[in-house]
PDB file of N, CA and C in Angstrom:
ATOM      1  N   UNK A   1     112.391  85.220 171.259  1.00  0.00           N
ATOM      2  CA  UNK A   1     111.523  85.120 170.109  1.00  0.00           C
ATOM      3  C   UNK A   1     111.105  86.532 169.700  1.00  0.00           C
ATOM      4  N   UNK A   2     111.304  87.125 168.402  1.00  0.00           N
ATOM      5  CA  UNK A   2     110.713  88.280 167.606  1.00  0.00           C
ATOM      6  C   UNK A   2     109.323  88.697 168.547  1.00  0.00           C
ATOM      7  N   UNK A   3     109.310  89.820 168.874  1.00  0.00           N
ATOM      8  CA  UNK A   3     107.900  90.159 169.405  1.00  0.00           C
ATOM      9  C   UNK A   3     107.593  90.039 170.150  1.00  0.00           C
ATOM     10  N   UNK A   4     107.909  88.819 171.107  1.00  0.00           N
ATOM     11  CA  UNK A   4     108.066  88.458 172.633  1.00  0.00           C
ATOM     12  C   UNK A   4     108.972  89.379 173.907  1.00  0.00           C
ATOM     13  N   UNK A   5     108.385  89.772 174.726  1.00  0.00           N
ATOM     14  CA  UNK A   5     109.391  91.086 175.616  1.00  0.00           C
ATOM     15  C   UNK A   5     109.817  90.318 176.525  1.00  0.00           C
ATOM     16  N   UNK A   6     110.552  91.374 177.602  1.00  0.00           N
ATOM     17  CA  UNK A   6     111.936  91.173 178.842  1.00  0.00           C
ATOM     18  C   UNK A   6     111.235  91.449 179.953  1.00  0.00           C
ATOM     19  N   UNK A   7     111.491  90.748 180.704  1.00  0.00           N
ATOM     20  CA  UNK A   7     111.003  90.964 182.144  1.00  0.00           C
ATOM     21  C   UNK A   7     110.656  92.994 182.250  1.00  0.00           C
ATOM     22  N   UNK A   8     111.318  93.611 181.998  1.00  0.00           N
ATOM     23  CA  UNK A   8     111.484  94.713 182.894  1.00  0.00           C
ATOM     24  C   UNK A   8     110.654  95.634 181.553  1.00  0.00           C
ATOM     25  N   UNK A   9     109.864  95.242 180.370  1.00  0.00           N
ATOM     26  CA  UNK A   9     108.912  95.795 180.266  1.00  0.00           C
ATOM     27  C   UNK A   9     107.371  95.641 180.205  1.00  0.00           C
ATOM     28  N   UNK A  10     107.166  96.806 180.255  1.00  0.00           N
ATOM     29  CA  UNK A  10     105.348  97.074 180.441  1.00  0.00           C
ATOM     30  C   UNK A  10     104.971  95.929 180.091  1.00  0.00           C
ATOM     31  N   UNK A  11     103.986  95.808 180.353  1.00  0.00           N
ATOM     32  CA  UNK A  11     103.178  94.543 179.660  1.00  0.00           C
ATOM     33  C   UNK A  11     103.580  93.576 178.517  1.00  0.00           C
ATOM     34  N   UNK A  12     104.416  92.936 179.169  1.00  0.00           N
ATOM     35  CA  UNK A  12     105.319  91.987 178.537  1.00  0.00           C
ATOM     36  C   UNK A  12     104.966  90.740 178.507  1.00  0.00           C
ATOM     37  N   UNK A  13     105.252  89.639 176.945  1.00  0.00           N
ATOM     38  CA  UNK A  13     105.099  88.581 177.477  1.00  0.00           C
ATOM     39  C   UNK A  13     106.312  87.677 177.595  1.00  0.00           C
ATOM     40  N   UNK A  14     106.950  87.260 178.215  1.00  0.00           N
ATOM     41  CA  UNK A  14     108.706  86.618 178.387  1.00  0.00           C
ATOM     42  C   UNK A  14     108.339  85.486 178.146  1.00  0.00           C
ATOM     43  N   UNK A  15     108.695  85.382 177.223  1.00  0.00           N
ATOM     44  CA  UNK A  15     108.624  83.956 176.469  1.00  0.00           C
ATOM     45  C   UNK A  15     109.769  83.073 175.845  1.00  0.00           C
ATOM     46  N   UNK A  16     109.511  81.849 176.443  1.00  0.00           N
ATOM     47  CA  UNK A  16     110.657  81.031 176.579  1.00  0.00           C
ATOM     48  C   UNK A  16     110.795  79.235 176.209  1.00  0.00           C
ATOM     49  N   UNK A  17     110.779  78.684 175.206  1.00  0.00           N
ATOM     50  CA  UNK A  17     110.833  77.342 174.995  1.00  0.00           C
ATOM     51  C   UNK A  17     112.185  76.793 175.255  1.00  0.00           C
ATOM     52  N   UNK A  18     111.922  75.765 175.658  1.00  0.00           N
ATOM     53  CA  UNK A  18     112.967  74.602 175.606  1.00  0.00           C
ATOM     54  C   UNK A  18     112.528  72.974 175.820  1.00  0.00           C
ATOM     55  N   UNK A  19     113.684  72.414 175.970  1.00  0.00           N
ATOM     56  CA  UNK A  19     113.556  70.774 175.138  1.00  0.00           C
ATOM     57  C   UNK A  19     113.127  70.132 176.688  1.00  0.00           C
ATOM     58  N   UNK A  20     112.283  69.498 176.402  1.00  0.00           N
ATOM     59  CA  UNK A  20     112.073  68.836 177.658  1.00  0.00           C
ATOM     60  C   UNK A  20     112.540  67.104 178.116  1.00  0.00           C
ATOM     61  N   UNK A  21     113.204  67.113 176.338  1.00  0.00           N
ATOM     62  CA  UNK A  21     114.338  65.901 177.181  1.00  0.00           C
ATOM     63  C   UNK A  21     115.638  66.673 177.501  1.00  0.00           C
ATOM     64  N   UNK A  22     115.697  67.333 175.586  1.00  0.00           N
ATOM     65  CA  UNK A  22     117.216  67.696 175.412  1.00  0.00           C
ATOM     66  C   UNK A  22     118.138  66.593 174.643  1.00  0.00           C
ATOM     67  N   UNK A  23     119.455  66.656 175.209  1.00  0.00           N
ATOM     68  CA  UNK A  23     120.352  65.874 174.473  1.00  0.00           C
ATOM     69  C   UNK A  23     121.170  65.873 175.588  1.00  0.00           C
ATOM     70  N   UNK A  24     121.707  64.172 176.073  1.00  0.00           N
ATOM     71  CA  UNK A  24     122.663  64.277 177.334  1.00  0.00           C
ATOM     72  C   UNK A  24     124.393  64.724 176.495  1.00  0.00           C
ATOM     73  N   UNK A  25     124.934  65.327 178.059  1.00  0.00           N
ATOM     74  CA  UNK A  25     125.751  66.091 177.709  1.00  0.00           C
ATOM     75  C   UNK A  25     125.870  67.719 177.425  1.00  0.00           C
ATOM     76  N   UNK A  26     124.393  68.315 177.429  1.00  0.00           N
ATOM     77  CA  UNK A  26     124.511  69.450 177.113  1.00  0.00           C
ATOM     78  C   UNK A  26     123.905  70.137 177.997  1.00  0.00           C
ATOM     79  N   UNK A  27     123.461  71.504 177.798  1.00  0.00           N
ATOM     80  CA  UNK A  27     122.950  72.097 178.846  1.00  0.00           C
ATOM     81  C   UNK A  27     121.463  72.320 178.659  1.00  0.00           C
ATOM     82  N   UNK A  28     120.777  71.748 177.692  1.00  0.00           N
ATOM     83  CA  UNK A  28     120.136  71.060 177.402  1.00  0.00           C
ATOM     84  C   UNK A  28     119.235  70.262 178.317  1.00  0.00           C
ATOM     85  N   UNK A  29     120.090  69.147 178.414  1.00  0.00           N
ATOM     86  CA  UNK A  29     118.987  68.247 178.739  1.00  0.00           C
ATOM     87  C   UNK A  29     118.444  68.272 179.922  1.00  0.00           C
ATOM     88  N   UNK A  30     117.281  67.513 179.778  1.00  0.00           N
ATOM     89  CA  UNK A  30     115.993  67.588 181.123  1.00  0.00           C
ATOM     90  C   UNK A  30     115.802  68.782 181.408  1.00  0.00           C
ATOM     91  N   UNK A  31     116.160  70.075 180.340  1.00  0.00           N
ATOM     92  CA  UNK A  31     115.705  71.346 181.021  1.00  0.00           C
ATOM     93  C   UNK A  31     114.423  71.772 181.507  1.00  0.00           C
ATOM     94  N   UNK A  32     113.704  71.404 180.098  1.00  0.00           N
ATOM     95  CA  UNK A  32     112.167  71.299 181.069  1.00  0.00           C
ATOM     96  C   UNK A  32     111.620  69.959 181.038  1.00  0.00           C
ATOM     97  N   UNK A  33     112.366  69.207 182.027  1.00  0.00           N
ATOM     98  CA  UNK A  33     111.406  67.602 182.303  1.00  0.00           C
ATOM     99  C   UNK A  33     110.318  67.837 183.203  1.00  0.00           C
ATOM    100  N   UNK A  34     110.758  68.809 184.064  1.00  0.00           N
ATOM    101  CA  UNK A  34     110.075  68.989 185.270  1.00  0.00           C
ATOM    102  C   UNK A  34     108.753  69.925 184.916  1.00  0.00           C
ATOM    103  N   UNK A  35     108.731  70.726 183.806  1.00  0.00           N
ATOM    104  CA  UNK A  35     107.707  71.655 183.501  1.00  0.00           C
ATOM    105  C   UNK A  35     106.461  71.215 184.049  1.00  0.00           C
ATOM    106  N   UNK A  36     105.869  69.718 183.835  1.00  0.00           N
ATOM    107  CA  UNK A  36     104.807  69.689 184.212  1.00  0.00           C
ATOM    108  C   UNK A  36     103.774  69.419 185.596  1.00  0.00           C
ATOM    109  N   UNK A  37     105.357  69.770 186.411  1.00  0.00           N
ATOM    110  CA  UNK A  37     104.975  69.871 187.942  1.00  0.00           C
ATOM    111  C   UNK A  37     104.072  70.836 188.371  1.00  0.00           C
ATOM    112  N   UNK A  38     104.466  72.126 187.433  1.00  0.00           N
ATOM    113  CA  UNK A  38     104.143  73.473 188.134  1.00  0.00           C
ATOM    114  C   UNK A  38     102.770  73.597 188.334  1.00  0.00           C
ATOM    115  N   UNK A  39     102.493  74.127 189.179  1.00  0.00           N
ATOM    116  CA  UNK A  39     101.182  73.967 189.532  1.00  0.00           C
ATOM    117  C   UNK A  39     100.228  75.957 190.062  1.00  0.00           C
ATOM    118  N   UNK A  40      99.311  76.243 190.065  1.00  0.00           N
ATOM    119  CA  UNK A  40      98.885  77.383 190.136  1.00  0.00           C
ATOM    120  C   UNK A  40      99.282  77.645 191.509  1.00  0.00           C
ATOM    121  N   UNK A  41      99.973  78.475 191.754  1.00  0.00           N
ATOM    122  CA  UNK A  41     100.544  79.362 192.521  1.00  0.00           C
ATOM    123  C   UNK A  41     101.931  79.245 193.135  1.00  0.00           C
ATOM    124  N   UNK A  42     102.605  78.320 192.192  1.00  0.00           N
ATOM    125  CA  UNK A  42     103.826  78.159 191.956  1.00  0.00           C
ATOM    126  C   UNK A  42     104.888  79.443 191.500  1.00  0.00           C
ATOM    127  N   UNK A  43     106.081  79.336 192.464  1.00  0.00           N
ATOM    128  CA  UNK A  43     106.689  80.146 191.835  1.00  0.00           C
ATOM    129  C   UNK A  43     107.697  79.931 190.270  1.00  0.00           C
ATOM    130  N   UNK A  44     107.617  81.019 189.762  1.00  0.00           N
ATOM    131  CA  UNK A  44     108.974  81.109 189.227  1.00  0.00           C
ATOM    132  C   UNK A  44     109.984  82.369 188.764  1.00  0.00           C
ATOM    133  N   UNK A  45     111.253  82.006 189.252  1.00  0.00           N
ATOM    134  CA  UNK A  45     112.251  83.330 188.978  1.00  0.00           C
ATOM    135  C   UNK A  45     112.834  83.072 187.579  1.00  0.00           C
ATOM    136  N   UNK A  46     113.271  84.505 187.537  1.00  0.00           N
ATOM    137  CA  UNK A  46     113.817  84.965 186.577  1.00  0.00           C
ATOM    138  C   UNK A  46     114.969  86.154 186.905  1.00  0.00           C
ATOM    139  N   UNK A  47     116.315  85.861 186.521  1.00  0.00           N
ATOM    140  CA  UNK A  47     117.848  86.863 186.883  1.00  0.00           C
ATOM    141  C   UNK A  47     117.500  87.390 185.663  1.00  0.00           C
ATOM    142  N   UNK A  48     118.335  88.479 185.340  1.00  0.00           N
ATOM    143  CA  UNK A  48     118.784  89.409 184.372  1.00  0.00           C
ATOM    144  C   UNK A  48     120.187  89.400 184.701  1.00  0.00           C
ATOM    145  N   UNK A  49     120.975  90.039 183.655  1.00  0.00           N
ATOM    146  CA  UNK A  49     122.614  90.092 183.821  1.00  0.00           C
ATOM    147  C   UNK A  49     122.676  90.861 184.824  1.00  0.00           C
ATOM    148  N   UNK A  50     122.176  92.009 185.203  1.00  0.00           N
ATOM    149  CA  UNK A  50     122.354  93.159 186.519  1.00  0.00           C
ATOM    150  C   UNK A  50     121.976  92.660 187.719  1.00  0.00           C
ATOM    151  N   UNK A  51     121.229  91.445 187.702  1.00  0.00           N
ATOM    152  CA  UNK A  51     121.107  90.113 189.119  1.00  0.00           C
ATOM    153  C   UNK A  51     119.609  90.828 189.640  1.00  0.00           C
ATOM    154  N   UNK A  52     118.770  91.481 188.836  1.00  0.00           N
ATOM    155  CA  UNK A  52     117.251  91.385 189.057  1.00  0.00           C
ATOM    156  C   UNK A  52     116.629  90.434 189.187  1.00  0.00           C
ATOM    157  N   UNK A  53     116.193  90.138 190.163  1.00  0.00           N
ATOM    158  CA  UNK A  53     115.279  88.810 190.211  1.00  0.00           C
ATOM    159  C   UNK A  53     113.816  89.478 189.841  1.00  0.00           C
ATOM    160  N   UNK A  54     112.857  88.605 189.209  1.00  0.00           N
ATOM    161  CA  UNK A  54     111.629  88.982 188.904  1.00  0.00           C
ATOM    162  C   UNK A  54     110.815  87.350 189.287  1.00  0.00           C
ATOM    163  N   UNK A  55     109.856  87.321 190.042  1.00  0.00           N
ATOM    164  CA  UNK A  55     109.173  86.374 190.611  1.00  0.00           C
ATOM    165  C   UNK A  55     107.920  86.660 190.067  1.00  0.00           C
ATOM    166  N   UNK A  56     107.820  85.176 189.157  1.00  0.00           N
ATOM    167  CA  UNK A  56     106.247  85.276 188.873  1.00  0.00           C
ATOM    168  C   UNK A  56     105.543  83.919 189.212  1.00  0.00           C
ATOM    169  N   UNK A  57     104.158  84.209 189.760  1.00  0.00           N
ATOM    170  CA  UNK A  57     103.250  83.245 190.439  1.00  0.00           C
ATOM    171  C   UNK A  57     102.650  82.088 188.978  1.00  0.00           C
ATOM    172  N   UNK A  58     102.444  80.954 188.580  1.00  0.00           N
ATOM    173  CA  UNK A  58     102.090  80.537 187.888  1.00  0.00           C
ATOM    174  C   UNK A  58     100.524  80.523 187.972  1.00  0.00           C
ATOM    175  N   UNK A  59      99.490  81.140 187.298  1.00  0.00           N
ATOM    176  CA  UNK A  59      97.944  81.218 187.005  1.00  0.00           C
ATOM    177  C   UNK A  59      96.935  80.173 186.132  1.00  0.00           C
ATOM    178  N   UNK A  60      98.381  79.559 185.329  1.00  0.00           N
ATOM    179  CA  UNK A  60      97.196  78.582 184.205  1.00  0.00           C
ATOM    180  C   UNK A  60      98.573  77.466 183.728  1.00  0.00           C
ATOM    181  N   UNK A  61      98.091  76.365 183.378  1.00  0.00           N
ATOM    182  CA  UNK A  61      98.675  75.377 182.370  1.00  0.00           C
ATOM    183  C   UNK A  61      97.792  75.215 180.973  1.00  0.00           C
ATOM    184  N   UNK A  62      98.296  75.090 179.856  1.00  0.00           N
ATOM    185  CA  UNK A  62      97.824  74.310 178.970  1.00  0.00           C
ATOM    186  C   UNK A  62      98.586  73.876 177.723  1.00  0.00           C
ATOM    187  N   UNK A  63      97.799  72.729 176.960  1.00  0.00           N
ATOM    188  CA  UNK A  63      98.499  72.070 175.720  1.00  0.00           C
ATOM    189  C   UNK A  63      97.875  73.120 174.886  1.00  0.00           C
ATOM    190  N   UNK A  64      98.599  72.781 173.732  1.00  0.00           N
ATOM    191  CA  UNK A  64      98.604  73.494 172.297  1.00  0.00           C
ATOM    192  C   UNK A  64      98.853  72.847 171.092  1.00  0.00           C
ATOM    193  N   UNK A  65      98.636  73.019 170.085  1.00  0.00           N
ATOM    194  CA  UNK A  65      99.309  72.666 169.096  1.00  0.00           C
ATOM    195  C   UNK A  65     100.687  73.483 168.971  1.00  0.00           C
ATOM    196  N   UNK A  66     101.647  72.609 167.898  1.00  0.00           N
ATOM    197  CA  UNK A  66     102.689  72.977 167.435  1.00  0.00           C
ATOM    198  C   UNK A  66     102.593  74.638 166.757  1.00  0.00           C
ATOM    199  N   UNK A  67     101.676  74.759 166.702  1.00  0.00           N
ATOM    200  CA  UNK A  67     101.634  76.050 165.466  1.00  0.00           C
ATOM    201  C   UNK A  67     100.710  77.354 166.093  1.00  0.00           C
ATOM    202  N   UNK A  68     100.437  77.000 167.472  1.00  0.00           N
ATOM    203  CA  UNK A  68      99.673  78.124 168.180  1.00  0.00           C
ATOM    204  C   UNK A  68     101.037  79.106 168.507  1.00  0.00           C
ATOM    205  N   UNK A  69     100.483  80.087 167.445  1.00  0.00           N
ATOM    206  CA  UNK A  69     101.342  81.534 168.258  1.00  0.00           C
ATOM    207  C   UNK A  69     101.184  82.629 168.944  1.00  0.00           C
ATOM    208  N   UNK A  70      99.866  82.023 169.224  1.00  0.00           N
ATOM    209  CA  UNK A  70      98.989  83.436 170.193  1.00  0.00           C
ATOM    210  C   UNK A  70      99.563  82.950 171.936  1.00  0.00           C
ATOM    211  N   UNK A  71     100.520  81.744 171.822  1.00  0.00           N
ATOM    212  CA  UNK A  71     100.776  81.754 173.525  1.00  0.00           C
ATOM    213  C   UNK A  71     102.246  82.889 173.198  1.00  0.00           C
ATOM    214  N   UNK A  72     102.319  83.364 172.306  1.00  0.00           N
ATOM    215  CA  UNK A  72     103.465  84.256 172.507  1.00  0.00           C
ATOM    216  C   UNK A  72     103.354  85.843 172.626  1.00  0.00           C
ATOM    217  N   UNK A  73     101.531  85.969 172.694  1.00  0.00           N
ATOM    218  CA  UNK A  73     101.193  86.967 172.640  1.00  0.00           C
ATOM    219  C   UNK A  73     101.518  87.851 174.140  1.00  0.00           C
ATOM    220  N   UNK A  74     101.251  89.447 173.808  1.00  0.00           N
ATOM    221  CA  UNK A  74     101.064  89.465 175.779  1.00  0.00           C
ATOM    222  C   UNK A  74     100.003  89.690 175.974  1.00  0.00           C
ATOM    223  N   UNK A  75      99.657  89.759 177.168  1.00  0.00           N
ATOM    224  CA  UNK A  75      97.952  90.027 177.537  1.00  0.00           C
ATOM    225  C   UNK A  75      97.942  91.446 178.039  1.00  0.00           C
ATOM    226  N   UNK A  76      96.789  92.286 177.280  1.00  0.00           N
ATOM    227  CA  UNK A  76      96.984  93.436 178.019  1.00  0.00           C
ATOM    228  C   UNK A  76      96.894  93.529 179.333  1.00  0.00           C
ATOM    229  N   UNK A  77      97.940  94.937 179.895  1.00  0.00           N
ATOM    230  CA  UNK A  77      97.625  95.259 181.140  1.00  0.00           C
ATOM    231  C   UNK A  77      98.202  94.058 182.250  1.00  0.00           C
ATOM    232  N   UNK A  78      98.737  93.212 181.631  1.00  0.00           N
ATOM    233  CA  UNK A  78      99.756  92.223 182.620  1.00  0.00           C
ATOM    234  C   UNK A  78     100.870  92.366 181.964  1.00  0.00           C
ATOM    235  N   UNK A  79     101.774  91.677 183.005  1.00  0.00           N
ATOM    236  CA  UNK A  79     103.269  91.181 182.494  1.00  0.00           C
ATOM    237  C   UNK A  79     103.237  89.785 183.231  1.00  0.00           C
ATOM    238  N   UNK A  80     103.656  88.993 182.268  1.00  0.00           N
ATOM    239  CA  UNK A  80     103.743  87.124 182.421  1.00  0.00           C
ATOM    240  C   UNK A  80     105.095  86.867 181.802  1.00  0.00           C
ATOM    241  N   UNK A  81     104.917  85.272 182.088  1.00  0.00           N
ATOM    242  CA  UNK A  81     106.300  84.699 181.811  1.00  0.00           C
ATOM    243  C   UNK A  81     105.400  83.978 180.891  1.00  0.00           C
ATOM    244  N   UNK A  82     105.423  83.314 179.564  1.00  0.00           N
ATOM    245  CA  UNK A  82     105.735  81.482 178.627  1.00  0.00           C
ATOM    246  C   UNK A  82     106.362  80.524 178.942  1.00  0.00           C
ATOM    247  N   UNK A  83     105.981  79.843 179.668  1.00  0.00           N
ATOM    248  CA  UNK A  83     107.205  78.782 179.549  1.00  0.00           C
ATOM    249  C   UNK A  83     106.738  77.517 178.795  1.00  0.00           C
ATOM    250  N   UNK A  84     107.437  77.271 177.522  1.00  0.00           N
ATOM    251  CA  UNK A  84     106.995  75.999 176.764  1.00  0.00           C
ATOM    252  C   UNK A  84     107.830  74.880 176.329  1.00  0.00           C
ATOM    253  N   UNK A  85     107.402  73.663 176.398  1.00  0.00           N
ATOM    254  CA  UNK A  85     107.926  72.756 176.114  1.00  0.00           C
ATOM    255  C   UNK A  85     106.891  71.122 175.121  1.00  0.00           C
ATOM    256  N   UNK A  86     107.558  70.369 174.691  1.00  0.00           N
ATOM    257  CA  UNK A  86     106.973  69.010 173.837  1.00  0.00           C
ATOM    258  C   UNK A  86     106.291  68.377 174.958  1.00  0.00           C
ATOM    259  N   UNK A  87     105.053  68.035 174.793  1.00  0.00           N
ATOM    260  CA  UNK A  87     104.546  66.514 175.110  1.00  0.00           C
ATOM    261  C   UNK A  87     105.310  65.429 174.701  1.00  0.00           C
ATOM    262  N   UNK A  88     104.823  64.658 176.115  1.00  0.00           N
ATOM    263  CA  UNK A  88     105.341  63.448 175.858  1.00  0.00           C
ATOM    264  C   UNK A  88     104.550  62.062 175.157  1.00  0.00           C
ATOM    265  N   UNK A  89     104.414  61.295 174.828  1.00  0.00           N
ATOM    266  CA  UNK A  89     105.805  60.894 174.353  1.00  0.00           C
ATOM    267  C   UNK A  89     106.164  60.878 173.164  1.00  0.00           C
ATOM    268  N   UNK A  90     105.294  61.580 172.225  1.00  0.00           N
ATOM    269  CA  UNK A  90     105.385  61.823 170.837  1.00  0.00           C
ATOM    270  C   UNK A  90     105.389  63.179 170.784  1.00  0.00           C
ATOM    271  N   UNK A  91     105.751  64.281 171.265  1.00  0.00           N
ATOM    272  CA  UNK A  91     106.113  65.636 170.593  1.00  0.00           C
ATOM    273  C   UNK A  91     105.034  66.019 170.260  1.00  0.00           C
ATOM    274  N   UNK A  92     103.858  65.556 170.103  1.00  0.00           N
ATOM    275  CA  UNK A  92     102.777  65.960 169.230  1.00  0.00           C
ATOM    276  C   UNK A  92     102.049  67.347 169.581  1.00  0.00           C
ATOM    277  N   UNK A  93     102.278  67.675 170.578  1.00  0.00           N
ATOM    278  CA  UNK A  93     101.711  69.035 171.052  1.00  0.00           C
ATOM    279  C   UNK A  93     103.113  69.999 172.067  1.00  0.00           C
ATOM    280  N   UNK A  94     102.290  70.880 172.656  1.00  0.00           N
ATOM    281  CA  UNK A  94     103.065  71.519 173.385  1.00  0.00           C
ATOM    282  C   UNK A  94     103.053  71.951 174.304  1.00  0.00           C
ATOM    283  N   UNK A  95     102.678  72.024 175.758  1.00  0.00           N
ATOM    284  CA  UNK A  95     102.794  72.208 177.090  1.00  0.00           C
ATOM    285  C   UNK A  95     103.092  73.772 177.355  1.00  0.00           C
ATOM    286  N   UNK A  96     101.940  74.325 178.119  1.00  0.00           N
ATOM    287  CA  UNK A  96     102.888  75.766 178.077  1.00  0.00           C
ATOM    288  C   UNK A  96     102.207  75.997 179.683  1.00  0.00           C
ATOM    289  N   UNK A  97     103.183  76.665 180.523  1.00  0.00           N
ATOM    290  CA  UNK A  97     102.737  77.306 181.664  1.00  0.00           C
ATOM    291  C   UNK A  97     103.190  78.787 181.933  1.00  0.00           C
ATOM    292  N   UNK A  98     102.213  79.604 182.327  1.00  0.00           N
ATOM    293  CA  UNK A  98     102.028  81.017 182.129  1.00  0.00           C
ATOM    294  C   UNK A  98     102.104  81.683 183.792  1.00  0.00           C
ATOM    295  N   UNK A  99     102.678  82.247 183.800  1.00  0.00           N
ATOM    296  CA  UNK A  99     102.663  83.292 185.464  1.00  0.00           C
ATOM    297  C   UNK A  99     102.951  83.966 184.837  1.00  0.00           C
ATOM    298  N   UNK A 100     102.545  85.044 186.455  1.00  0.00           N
ATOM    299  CA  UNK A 100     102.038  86.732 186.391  1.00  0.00           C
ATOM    300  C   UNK A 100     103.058  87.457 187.099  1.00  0.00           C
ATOM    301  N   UNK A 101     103.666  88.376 186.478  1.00  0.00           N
ATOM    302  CA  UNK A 101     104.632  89.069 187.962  1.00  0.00           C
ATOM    303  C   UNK A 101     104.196  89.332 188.865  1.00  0.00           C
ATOM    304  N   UNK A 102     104.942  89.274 189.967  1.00  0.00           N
ATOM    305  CA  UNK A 102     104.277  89.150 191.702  1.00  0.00           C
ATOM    306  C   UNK A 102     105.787  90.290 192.043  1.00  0.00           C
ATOM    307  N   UNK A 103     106.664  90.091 191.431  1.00  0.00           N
ATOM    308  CA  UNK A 103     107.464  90.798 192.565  1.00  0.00           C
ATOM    309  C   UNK A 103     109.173  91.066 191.796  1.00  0.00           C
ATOM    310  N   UNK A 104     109.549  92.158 191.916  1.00  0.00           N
ATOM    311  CA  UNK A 104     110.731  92.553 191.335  1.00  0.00           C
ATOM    312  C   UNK A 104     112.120  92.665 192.277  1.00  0.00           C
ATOM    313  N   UNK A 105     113.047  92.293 192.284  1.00  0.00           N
ATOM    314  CA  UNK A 105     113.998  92.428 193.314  1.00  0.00           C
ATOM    315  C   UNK A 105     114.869  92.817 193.141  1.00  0.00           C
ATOM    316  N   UNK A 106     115.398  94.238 193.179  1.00  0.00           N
ATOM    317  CA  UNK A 106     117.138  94.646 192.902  1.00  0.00           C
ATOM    318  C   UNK A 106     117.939  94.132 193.687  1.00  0.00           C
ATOM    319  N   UNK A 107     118.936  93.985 192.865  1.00  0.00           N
ATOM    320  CA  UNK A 107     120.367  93.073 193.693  1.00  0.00           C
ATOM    321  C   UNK A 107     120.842  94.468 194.855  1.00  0.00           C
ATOM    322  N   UNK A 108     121.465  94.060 195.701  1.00  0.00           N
ATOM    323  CA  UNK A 108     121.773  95.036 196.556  1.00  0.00           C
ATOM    324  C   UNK A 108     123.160  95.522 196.315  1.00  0.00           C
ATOM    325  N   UNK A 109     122.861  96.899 196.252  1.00  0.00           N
ATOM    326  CA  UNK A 109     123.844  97.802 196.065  1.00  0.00           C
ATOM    327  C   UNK A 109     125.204  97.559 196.533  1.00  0.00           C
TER     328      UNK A 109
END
C-alpha cells in the first residue's frame, strides 16, 4: 500500500490486507481465517527475498471501519506489522492486528 513501509525500515508500518475467506482454488483462500486467533504476545514472521526473517510480537487487536486509514499509519519511534482482514459475517468492518518488532534474523551466510 502507497505510504505503508518494509520490514527493514526505520519506523515502519508493514502493512498488509487480505481476504479472510478468499476464493477456493487460489492462493487466496482462508488466508486470513485464522487472523482472529492472534492473541497479545503472539508471534509473527515475516521472510524477505534475501530469507530475513523479522519476528514481531502482537501488542493490540481491533475492529475498524472500512474507511479507517490511520491503521496504515506508522507510529513514531516503532516499527510494527498491519495485519488486516473483513469481519464476519457481513464484511461490515475490519479486523486488524498490530505487532512490534522483537527480532531480526539474517539467513546464514
Amino acid at each position: 500500500m502507497r505510504g505503508t513501509g518494509f520490514p527493514w525500515q526505520e519506523e515502519a508500518n508493514v502493512y498488509i490486507a487480505g481476504h479472510r475467506l478468499g476464493y477456493a482454488g487460489t492462493g487466496s483462500y482462508l488466508q486470513f481465517y485464522g487472523l482472529p486467533k492472534l492473541r497479545r504476545g503472539d508471534e509473527i514472521l515475516l521472510r524477505d527475498a534475501e530469507g530475513t526473517t523479522y519476528t514481531y510480537e502482537v501488542f493490540r487487536e481491533f475492529v475498524v471501519s472500512p474507511d479507517a486509514v490511520r491503521v496504515m499509519e506508522p507510529l513514531p519511534g516503532r516499527n510494527i506489522v498491519s495485519l488486516q482482514t473483513c469481519t464476519l459475517p457481513d464484511h461490515s468492518h475490519r479486523l486488524v492486528v498490530q505487532g512490534k518488532l522483537v527480532e531480526v534474523t539474517e539467513p546464514p551466510s
